[in-house]
PDB file of N, CA and C in Angstrom:
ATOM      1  N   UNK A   1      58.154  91.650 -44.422  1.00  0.00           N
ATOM      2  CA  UNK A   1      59.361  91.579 -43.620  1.00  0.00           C
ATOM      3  C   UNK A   1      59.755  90.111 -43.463  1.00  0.00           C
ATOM      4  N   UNK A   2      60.699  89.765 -44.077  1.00  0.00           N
ATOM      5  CA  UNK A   2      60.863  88.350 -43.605  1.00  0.00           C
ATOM      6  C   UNK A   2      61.935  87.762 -42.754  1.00  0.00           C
ATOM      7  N   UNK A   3      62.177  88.746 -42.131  1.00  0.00           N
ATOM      8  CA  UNK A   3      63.212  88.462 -40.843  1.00  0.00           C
ATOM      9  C   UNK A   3      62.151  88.989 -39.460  1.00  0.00           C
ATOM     10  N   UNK A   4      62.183  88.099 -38.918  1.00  0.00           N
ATOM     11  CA  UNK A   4      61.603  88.331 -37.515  1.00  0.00           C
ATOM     12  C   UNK A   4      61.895  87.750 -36.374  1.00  0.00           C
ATOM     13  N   UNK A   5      61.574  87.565 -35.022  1.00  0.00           N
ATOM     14  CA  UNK A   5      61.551  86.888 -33.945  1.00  0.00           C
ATOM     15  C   UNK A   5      60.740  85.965 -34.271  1.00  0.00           C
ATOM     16  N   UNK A   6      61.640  84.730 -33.862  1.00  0.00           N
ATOM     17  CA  UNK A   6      60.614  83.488 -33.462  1.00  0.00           C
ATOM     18  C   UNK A   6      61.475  82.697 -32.422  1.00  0.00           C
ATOM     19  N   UNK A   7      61.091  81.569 -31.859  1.00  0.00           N
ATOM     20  CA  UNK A   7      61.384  80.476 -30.760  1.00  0.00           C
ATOM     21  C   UNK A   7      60.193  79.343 -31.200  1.00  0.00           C
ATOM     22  N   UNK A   8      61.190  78.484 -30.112  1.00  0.00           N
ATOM     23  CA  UNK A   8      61.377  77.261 -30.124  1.00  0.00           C
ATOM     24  C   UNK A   8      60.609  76.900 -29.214  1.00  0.00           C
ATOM     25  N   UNK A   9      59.294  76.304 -28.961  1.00  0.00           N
ATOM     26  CA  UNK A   9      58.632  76.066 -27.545  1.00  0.00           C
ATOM     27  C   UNK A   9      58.834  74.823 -27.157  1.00  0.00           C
ATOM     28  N   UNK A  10      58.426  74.329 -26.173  1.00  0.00           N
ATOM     29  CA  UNK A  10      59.016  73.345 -25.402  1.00  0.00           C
ATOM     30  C   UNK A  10      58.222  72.266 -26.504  1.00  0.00           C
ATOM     31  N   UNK A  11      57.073  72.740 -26.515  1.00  0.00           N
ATOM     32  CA  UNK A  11      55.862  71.690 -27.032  1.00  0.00           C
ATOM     33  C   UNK A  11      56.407  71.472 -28.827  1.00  0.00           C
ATOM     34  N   UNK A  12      57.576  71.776 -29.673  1.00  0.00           N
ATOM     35  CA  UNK A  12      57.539  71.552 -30.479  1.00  0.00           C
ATOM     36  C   UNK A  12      57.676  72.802 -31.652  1.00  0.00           C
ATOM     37  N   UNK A  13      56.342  73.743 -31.504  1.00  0.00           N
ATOM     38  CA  UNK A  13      56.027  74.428 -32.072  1.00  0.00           C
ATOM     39  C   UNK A  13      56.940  75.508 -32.540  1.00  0.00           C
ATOM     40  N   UNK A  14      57.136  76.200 -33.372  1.00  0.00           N
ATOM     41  CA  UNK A  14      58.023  77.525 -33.506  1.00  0.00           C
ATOM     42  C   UNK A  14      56.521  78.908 -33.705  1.00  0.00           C
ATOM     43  N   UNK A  15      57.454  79.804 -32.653  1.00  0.00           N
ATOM     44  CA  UNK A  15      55.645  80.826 -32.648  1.00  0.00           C
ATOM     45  C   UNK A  15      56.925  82.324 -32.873  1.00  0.00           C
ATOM     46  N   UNK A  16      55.724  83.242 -33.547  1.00  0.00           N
ATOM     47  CA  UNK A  16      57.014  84.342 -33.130  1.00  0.00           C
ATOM     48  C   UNK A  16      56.176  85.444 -32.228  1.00  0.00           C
ATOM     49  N   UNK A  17      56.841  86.755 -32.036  1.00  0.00           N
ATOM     50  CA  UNK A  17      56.822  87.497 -31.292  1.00  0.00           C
ATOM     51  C   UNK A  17      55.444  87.749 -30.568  1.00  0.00           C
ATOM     52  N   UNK A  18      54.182  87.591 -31.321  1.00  0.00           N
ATOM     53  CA  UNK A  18      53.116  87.456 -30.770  1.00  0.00           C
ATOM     54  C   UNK A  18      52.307  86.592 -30.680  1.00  0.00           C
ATOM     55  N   UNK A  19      53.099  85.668 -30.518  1.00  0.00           N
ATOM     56  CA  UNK A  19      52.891  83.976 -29.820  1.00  0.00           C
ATOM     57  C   UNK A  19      51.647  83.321 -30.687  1.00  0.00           C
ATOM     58  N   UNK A  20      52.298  83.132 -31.758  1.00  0.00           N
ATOM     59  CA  UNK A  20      51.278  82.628 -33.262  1.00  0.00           C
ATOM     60  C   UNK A  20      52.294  81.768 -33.841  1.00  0.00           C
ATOM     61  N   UNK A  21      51.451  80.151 -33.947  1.00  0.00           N
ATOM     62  CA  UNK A  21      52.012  79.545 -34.411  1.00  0.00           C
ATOM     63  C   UNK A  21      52.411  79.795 -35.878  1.00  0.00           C
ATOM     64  N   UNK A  22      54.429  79.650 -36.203  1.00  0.00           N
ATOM     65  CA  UNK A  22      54.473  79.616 -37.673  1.00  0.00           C
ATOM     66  C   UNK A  22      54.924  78.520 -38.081  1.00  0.00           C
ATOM     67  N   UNK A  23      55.035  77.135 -36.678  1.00  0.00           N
ATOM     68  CA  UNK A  23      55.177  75.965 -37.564  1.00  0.00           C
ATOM     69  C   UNK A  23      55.060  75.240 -36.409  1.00  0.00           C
ATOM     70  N   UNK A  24      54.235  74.180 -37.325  1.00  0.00           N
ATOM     71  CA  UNK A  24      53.415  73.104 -35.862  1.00  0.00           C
ATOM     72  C   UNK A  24      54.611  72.458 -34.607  1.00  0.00           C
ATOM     73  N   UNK A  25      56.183  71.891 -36.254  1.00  0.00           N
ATOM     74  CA  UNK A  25      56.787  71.055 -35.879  1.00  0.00           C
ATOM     75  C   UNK A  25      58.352  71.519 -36.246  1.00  0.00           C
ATOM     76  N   UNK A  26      59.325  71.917 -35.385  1.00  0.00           N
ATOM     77  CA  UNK A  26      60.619  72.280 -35.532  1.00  0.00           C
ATOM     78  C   UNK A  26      61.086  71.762 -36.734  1.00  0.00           C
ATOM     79  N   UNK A  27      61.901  72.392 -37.441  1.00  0.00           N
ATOM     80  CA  UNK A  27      62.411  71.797 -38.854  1.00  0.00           C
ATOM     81  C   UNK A  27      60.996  71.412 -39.949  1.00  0.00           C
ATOM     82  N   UNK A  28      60.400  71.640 -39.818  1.00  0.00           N
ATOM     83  CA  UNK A  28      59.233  71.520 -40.759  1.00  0.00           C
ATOM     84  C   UNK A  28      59.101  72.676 -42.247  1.00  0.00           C
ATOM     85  N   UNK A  29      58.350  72.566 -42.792  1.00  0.00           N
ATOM     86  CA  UNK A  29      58.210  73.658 -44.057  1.00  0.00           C
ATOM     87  C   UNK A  29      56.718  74.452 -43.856  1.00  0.00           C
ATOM     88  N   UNK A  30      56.882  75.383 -42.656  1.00  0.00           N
ATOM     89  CA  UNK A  30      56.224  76.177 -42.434  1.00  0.00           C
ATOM     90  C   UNK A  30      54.517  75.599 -41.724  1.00  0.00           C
ATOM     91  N   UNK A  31      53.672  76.094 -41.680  1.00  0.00           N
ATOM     92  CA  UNK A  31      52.229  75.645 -41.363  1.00  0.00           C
ATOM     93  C   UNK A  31      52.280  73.997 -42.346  1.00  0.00           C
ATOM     94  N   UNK A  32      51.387  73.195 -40.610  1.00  0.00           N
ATOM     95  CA  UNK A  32      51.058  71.967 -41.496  1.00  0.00           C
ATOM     96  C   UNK A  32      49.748  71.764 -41.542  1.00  0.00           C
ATOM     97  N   UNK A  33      48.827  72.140 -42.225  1.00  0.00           N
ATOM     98  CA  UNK A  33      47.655  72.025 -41.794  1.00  0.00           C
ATOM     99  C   UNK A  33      47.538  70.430 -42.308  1.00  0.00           C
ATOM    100  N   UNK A  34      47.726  70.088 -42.657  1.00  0.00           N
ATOM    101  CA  UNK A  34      47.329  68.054 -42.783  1.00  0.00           C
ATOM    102  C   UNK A  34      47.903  67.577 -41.064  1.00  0.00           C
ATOM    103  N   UNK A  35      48.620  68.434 -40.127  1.00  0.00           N
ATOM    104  CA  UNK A  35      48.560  67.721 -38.826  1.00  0.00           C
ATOM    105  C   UNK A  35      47.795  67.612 -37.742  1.00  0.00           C
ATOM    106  N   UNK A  36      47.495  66.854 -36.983  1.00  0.00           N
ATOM    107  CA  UNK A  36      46.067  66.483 -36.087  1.00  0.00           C
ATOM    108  C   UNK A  36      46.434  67.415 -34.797  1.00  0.00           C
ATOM    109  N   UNK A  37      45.948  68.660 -34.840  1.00  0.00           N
ATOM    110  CA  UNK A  37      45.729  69.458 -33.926  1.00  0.00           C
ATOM    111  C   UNK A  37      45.660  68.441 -32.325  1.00  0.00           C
ATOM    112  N   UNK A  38      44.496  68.104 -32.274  1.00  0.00           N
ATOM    113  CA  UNK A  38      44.004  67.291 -31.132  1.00  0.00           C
ATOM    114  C   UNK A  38      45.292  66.356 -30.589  1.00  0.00           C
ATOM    115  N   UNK A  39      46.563  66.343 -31.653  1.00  0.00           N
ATOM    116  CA  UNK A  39      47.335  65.143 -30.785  1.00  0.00           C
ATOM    117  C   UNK A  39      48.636  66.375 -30.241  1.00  0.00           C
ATOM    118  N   UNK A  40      48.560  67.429 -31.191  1.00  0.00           N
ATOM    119  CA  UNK A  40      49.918  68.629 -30.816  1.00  0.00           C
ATOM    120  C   UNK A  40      49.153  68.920 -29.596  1.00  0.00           C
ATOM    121  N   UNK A  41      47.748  69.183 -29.388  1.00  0.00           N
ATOM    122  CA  UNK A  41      47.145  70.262 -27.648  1.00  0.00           C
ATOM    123  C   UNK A  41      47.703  69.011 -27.178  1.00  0.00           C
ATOM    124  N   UNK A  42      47.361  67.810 -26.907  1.00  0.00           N
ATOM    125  CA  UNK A  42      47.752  66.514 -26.001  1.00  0.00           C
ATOM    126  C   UNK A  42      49.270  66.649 -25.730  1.00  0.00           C
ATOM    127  N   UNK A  43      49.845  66.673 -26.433  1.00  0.00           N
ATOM    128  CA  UNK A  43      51.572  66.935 -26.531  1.00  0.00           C
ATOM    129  C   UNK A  43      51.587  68.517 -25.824  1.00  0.00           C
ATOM    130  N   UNK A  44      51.105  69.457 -26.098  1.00  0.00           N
ATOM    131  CA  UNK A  44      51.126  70.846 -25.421  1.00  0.00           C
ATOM    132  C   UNK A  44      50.832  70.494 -23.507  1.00  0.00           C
ATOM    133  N   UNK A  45      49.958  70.075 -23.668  1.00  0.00           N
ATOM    134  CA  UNK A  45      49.844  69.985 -22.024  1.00  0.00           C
ATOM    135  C   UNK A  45      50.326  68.985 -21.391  1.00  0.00           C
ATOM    136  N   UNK A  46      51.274  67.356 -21.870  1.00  0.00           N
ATOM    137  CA  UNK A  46      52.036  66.928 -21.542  1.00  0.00           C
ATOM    138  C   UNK A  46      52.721  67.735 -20.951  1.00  0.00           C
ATOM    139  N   UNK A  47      53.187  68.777 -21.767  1.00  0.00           N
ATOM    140  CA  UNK A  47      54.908  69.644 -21.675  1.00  0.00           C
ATOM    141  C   UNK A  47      54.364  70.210 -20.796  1.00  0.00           C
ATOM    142  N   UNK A  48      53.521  71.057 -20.670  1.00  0.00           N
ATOM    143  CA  UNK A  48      53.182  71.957 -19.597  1.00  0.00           C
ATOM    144  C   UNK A  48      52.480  71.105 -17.886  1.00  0.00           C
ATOM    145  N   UNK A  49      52.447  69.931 -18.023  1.00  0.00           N
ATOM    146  CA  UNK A  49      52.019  69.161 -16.628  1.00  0.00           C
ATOM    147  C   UNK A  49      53.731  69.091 -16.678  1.00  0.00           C
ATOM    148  N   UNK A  50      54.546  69.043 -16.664  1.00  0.00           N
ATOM    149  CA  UNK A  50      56.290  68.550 -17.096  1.00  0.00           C
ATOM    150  C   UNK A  50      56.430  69.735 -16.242  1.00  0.00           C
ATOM    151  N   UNK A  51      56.300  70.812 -16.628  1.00  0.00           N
ATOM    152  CA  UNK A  51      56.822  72.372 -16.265  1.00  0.00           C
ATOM    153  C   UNK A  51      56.692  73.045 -15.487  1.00  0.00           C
TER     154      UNK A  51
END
């Protein structure tokens, strides 16, 4: 199926309907696995101390 629900999270990420990341970084080309996890959670709970 390649039409589905997804969004835009505050933290960056695009997740879809059952809140699974399908891309680390908005406008990106899908999963990045070469990106440093440890600095997106740091950026995740920025946004969420923000919220």
């Amino acid at each position: 199926n390649a039409f589905q629900d997804v969004v835009v999270r505050k933290d960056g990420t695009v997740r879809d309907a059952r809140d699974i990341i399908v891309q680390f970084k908005y406008g990106g080309g899908g999963l990045d696995f070469y990106s440093n996890p440890a600095e997106l959670l740091e950026k995740k709970i920025a946004v969420e101390d923000e919220g």
